[in-house]
PDB file of N, CA and C in Angstrom:
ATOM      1  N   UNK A   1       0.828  -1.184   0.000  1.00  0.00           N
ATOM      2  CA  UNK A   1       0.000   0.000   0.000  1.00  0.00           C
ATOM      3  C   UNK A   1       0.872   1.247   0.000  1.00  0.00           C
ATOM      4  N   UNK A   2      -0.002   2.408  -0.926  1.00  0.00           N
ATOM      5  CA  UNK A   2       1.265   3.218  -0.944  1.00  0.00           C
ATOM      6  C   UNK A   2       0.391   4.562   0.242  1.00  0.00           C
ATOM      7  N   UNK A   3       1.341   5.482   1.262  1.00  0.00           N
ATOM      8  CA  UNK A   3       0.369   5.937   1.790  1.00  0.00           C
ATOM      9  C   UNK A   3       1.123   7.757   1.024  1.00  0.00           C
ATOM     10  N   UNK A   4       0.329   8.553   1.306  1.00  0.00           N
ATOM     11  CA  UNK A   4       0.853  10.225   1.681  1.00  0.00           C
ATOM     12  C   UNK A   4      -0.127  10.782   2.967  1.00  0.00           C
ATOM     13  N   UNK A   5       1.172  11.647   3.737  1.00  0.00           N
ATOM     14  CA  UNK A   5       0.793  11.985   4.858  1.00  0.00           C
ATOM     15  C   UNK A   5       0.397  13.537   4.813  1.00  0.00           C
ATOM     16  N   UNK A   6      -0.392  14.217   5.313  1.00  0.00           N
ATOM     17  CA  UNK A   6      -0.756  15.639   4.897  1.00  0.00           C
ATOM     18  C   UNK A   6      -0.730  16.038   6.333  1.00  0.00           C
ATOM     19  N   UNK A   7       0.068  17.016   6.417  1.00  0.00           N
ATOM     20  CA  UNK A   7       0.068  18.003   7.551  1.00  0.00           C
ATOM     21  C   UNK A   7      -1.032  18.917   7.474  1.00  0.00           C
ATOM     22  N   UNK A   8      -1.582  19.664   8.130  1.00  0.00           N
ATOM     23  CA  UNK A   8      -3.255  20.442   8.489  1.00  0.00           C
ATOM     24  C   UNK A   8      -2.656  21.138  10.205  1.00  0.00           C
ATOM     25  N   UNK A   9      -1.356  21.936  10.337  1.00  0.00           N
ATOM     26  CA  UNK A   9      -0.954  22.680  11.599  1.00  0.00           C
ATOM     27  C   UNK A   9      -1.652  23.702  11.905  1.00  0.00           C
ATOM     28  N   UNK A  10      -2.960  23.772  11.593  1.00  0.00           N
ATOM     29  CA  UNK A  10      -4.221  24.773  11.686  1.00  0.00           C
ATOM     30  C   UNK A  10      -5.025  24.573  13.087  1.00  0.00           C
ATOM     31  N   UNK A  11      -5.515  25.609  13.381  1.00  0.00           N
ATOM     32  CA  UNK A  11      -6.562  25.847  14.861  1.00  0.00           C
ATOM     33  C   UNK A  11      -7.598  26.768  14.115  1.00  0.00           C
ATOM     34  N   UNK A  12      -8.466  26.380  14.008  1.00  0.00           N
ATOM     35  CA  UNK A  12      -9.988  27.148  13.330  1.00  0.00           C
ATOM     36  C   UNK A  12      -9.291  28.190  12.600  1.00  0.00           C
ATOM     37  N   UNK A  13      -8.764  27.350  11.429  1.00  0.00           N
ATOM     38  CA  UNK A  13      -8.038  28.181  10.091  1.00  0.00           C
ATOM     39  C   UNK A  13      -7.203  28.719  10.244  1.00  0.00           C
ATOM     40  N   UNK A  14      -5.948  28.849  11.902  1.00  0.00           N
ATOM     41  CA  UNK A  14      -5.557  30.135  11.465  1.00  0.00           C
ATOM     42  C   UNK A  14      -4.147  28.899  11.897  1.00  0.00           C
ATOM     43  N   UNK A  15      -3.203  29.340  10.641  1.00  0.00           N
ATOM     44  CA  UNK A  15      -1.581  28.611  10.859  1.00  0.00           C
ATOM     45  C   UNK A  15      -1.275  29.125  12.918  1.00  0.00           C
ATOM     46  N   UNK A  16      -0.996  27.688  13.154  1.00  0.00           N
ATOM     47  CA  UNK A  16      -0.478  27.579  14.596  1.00  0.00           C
ATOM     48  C   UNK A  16       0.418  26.424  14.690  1.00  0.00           C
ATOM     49  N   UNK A  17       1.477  26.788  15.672  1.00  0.00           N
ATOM     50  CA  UNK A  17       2.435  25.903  15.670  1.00  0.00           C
ATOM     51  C   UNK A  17       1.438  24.796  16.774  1.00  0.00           C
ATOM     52  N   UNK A  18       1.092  23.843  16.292  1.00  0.00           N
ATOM     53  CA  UNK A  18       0.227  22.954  16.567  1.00  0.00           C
ATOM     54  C   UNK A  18       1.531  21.466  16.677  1.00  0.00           C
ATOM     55  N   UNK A  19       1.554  21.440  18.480  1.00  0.00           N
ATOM     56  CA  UNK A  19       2.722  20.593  18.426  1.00  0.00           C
ATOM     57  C   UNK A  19       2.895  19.538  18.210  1.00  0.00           C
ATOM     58  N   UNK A  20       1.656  19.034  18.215  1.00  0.00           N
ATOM     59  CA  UNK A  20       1.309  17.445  17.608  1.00  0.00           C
ATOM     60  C   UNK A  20       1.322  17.158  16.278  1.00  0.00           C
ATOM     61  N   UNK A  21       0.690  17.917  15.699  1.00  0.00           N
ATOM     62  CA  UNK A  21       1.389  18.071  13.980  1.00  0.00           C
ATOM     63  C   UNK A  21       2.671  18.055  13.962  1.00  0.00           C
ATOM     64  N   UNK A  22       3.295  18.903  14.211  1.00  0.00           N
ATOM     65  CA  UNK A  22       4.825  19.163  13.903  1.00  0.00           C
ATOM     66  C   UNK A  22       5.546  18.145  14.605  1.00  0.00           C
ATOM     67  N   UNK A  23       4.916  17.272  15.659  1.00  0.00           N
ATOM     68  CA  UNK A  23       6.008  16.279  16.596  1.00  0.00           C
ATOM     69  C   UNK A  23       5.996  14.742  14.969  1.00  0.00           C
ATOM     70  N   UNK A  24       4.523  14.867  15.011  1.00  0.00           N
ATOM     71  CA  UNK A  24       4.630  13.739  13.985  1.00  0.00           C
ATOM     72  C   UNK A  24       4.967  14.154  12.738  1.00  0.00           C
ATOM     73  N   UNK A  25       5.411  14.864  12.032  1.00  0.00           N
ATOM     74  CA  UNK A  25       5.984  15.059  10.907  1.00  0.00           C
ATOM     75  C   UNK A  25       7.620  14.961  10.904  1.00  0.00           C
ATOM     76  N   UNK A  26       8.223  15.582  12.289  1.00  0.00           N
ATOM     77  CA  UNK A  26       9.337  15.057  12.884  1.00  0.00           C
ATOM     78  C   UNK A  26       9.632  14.059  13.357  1.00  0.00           C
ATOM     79  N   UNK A  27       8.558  12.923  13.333  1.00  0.00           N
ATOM     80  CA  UNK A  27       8.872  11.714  13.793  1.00  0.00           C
ATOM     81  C   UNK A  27       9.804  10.663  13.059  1.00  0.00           C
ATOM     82  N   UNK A  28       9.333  11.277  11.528  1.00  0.00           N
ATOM     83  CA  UNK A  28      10.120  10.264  10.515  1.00  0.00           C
ATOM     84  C   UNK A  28       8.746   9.203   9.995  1.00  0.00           C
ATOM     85  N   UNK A  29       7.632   9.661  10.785  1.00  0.00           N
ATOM     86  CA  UNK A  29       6.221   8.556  10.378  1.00  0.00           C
ATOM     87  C   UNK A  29       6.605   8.081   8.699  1.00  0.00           C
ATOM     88  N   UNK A  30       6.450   9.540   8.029  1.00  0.00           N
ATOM     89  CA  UNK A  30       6.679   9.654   7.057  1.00  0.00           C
ATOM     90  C   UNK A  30       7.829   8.728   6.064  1.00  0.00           C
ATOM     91  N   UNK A  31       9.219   8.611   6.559  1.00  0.00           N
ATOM     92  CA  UNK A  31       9.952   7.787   6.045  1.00  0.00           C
ATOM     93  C   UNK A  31       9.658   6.154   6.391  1.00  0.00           C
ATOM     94  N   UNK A  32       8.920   6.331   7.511  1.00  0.00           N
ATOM     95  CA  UNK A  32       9.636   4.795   7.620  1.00  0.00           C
ATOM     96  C   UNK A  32       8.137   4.103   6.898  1.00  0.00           C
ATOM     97  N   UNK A  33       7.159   4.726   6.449  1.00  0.00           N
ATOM     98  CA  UNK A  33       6.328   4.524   5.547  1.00  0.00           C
ATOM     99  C   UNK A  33       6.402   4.147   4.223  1.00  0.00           C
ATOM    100  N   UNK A  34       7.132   5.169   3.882  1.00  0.00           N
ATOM    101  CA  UNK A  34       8.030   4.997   2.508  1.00  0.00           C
ATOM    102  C   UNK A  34       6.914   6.216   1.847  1.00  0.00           C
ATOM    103  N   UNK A  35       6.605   7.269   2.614  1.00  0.00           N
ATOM    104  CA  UNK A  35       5.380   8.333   2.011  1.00  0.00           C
ATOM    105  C   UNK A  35       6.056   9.178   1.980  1.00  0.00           C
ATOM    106  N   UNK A  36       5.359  10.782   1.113  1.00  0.00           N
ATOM    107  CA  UNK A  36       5.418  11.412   0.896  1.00  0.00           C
ATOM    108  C   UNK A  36       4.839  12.457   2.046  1.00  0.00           C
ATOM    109  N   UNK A  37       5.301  13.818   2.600  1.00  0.00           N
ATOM    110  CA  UNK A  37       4.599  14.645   3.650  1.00  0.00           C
ATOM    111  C   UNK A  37       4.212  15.999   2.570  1.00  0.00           C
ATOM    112  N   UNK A  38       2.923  15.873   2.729  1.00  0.00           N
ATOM    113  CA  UNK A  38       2.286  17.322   2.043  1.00  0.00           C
ATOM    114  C   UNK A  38       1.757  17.895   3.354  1.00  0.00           C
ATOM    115  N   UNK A  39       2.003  19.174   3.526  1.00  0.00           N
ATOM    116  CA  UNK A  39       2.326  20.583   4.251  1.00  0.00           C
ATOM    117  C   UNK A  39       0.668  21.110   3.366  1.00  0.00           C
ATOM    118  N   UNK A  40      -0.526  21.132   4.246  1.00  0.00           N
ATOM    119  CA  UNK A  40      -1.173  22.202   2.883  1.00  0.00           C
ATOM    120  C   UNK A  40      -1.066  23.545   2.473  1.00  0.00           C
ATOM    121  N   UNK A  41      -1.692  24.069   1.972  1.00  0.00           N
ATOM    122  CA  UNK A  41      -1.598  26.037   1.393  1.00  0.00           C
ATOM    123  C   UNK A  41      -2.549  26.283   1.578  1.00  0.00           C
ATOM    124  N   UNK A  42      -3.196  26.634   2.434  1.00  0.00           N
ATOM    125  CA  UNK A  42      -4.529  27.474   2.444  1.00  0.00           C
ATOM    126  C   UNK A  42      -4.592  28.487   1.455  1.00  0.00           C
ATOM    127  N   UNK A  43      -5.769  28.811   0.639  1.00  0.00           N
ATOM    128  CA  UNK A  43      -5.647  30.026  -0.231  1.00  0.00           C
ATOM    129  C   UNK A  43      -6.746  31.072   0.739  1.00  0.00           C
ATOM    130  N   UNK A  44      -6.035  31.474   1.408  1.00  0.00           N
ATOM    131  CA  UNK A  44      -6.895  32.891   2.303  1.00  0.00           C
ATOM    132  C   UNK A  44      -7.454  33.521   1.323  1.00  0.00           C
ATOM    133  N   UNK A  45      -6.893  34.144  -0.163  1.00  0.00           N
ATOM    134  CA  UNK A  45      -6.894  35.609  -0.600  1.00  0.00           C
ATOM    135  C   UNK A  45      -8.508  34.802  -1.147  1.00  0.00           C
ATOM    136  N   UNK A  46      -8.696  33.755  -1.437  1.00  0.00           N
ATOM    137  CA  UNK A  46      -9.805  33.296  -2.778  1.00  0.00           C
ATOM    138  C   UNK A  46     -10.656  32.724  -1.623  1.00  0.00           C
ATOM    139  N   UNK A  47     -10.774  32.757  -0.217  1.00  0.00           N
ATOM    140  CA  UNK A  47     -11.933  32.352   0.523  1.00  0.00           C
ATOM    141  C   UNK A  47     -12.259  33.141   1.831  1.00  0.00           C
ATOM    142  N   UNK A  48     -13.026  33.420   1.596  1.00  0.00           N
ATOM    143  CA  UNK A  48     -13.285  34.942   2.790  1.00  0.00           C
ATOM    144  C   UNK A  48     -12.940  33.791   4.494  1.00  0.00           C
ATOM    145  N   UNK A  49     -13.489  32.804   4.823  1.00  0.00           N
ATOM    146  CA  UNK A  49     -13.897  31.908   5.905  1.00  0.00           C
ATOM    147  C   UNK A  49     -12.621  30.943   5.849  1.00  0.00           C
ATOM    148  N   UNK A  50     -11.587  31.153   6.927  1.00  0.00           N
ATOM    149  CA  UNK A  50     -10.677  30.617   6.808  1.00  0.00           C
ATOM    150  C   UNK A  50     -10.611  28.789   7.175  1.00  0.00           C
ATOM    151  N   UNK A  51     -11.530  28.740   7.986  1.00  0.00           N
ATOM    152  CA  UNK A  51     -11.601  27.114   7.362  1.00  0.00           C
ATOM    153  C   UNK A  51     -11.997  26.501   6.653  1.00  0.00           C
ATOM    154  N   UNK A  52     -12.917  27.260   5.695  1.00  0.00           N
ATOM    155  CA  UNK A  52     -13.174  27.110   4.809  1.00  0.00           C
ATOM    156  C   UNK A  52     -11.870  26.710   3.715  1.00  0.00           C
ATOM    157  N   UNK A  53     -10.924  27.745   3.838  1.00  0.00           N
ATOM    158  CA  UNK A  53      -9.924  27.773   2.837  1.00  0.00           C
ATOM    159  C   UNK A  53      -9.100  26.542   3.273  1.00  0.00           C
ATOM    160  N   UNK A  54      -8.725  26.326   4.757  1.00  0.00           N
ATOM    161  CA  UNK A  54      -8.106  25.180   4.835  1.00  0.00           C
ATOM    162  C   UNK A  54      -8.837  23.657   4.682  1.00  0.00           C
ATOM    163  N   UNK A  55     -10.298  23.528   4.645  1.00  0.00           N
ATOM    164  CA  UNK A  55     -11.497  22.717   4.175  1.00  0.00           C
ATOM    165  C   UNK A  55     -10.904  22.295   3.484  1.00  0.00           C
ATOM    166  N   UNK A  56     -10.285  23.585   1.816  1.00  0.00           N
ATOM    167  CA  UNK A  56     -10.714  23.293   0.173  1.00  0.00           C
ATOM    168  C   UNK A  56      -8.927  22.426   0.275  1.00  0.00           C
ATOM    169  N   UNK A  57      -8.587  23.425   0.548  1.00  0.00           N
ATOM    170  CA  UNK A  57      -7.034  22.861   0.437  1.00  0.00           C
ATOM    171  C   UNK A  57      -6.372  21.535   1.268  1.00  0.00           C
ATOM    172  N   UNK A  58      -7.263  21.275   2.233  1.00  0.00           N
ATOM    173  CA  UNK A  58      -7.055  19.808   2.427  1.00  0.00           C
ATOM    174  C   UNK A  58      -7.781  18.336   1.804  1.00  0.00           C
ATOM    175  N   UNK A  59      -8.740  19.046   1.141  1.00  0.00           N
ATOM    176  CA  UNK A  59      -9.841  18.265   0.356  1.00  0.00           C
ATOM    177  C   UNK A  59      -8.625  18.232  -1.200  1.00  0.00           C
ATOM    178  N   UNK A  60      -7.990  19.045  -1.312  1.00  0.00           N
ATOM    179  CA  UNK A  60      -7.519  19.351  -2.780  1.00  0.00           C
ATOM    180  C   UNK A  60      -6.232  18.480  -2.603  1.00  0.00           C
ATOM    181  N   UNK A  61      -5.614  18.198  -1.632  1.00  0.00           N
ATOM    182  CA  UNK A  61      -3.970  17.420  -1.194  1.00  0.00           C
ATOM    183  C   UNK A  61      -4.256  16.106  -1.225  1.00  0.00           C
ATOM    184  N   UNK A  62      -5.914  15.751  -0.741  1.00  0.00           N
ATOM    185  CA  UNK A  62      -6.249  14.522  -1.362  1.00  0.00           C
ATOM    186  C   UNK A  62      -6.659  13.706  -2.343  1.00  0.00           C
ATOM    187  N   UNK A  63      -7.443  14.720  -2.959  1.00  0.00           N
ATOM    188  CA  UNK A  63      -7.395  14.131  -4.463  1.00  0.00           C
ATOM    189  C   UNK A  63      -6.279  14.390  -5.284  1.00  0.00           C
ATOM    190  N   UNK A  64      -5.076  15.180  -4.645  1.00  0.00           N
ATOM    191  CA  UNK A  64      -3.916  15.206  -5.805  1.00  0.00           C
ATOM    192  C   UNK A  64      -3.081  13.666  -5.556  1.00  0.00           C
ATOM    193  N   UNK A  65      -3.218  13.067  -4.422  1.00  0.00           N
ATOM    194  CA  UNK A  65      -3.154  11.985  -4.122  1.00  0.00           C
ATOM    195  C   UNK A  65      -3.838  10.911  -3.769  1.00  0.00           C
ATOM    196  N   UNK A  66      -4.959  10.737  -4.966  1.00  0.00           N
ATOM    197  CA  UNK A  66      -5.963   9.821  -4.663  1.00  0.00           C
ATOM    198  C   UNK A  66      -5.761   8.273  -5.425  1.00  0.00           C
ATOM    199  N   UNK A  67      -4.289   7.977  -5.593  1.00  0.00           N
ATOM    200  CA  UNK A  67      -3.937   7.085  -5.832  1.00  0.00           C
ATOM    201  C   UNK A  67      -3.076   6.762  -4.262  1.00  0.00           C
ATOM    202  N   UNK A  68      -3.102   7.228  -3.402  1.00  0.00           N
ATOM    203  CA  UNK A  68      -2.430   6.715  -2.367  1.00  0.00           C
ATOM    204  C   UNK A  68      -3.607   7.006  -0.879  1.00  0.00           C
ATOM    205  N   UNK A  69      -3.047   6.166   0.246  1.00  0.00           N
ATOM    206  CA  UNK A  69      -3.618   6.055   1.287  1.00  0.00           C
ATOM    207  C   UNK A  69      -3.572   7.511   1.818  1.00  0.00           C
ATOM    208  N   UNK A  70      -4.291   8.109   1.974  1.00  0.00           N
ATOM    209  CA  UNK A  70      -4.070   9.634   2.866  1.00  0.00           C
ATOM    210  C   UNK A  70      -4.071   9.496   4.412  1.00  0.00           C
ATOM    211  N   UNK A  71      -3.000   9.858   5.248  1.00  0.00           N
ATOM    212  CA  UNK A  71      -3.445   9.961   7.036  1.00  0.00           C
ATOM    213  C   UNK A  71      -3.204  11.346   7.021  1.00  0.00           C
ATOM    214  N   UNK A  72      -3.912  12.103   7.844  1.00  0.00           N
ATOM    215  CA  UNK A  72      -4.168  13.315   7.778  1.00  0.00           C
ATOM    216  C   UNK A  72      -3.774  13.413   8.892  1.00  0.00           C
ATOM    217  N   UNK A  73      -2.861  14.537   9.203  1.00  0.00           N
ATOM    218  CA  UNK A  73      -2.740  15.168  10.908  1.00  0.00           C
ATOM    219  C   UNK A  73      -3.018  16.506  10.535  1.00  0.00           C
ATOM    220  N   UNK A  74      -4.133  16.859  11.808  1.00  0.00           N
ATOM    221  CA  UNK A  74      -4.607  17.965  11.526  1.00  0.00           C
ATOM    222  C   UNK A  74      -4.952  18.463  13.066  1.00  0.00           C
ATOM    223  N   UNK A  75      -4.696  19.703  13.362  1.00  0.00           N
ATOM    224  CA  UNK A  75      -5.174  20.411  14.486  1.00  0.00           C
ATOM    225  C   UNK A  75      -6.453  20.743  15.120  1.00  0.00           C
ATOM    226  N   UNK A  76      -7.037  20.173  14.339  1.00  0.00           N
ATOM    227  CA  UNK A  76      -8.564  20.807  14.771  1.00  0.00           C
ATOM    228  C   UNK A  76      -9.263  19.900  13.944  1.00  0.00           C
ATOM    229  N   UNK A  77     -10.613  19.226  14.613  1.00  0.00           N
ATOM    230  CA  UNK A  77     -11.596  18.568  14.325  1.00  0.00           C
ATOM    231  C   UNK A  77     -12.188  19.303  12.828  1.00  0.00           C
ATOM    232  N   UNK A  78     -12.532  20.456  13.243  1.00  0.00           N
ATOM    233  CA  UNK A  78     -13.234  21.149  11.655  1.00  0.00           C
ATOM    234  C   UNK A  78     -12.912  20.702  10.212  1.00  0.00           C
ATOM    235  N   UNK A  79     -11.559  19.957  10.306  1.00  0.00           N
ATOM    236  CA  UNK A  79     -11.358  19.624   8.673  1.00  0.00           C
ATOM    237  C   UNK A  79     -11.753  18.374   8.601  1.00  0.00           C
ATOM    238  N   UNK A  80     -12.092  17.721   9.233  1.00  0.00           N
ATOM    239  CA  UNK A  80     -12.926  16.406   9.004  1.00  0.00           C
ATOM    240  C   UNK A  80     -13.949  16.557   7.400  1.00  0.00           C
ATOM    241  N   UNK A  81     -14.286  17.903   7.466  1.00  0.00           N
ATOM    242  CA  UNK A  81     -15.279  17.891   6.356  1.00  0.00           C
ATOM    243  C   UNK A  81     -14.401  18.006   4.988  1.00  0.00           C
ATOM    244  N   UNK A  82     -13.382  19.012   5.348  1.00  0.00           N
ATOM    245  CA  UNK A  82     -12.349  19.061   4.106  1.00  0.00           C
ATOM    246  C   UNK A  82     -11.673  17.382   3.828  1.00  0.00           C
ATOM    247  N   UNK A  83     -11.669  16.378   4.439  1.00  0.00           N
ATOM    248  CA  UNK A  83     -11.106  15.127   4.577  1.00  0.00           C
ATOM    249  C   UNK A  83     -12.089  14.173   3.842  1.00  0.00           C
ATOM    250  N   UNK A  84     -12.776  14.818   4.499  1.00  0.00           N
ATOM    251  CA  UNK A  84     -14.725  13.812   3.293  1.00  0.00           C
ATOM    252  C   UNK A  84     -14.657  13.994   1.738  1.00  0.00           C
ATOM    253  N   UNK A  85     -14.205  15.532   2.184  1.00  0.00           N
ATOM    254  CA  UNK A  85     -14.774  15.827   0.232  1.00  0.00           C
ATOM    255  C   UNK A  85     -13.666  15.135  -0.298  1.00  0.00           C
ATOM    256  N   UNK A  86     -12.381  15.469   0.261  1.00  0.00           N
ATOM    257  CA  UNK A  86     -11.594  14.517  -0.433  1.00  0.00           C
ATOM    258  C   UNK A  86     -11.596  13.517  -0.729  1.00  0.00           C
ATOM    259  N   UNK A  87     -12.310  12.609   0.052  1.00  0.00           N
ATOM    260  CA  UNK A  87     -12.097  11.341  -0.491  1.00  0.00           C
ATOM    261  C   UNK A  87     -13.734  10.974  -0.960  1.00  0.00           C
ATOM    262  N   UNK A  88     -14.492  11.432  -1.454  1.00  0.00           N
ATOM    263  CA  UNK A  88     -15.503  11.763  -2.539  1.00  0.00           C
ATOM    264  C   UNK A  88     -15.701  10.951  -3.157  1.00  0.00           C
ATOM    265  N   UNK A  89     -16.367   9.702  -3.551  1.00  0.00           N
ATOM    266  CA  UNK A  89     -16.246   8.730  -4.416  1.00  0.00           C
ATOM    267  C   UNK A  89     -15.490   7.908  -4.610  1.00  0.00           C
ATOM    268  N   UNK A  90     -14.798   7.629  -3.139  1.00  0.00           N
ATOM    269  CA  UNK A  90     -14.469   6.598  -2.751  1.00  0.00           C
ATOM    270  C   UNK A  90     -14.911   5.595  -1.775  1.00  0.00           C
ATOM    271  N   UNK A  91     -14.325   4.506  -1.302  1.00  0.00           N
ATOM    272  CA  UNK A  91     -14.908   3.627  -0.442  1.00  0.00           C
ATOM    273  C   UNK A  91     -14.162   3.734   0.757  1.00  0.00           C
ATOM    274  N   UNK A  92     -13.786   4.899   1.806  1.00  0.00           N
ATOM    275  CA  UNK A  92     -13.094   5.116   2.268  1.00  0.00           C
ATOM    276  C   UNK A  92     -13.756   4.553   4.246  1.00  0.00           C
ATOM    277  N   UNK A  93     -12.314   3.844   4.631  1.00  0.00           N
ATOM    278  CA  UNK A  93     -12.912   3.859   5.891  1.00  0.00           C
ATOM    279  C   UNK A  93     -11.900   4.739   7.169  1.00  0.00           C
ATOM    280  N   UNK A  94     -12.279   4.870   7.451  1.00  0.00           N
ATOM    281  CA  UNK A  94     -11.915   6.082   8.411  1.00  0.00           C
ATOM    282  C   UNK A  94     -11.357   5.970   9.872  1.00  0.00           C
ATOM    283  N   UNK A  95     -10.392   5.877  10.346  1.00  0.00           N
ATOM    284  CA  UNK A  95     -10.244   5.844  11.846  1.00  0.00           C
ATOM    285  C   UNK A  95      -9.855   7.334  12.338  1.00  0.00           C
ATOM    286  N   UNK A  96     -10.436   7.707  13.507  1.00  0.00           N
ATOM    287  CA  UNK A  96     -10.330   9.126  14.031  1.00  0.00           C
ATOM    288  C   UNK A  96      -9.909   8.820  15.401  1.00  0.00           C
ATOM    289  N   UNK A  97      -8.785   9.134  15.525  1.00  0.00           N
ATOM    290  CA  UNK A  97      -7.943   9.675  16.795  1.00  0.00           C
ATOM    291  C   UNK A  97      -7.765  10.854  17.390  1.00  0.00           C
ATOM    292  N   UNK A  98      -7.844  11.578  18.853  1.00  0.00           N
ATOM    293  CA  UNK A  98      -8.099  12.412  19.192  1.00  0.00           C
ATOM    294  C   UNK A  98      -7.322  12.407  20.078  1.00  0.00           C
TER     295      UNK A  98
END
């Protein structure tokens, strides 16, 4: 299985050094996976509602990798919805850790 890991270091949209994100991206999760770490981009300027923007842009890191397993670390519950759309027409099952 091939996976990519997406960082989401967000608190209700707004970039925060969110230490649990950043501990596991420093963990090496990533290598010893054999994955790729996507960091997302929120586009603030093109969405007035900033979780919104981090929603689109974590929904968008997954379908750019919708040939691979996505684990998402993310700071805040709210992108759960950006995590859905992403995986959109798939058969996706889900484990949520908190």
């Amino acid at each position: 299985m091939a996976y990519v890991c997406i960082g989401a270091p967000y608190w209700i949209g707004e970039r925060q050094q969110v230490a649990a994100v950043d501990a596991v991206k420093n963990s090496g999760i990533a290598d010893e996976l054999g994955a790729d770490w996507v960091d997302i981009q929120p586009d603030y300027a093109t969405y007035d509602d900033k979780v919104v923007a981090v929603n689109i842009a974590l929904a968008q890191a997954i379908t750019a990798h919708n040939d691979k397993i996505p684990l998402i670390f993310a700071g805040d519950c709210t992108f759960a919805l950006g995590a859905l759309k992403g995986l959109e027409g798939q058969n996706p099952a889900v484990i949520w850790y908190d």
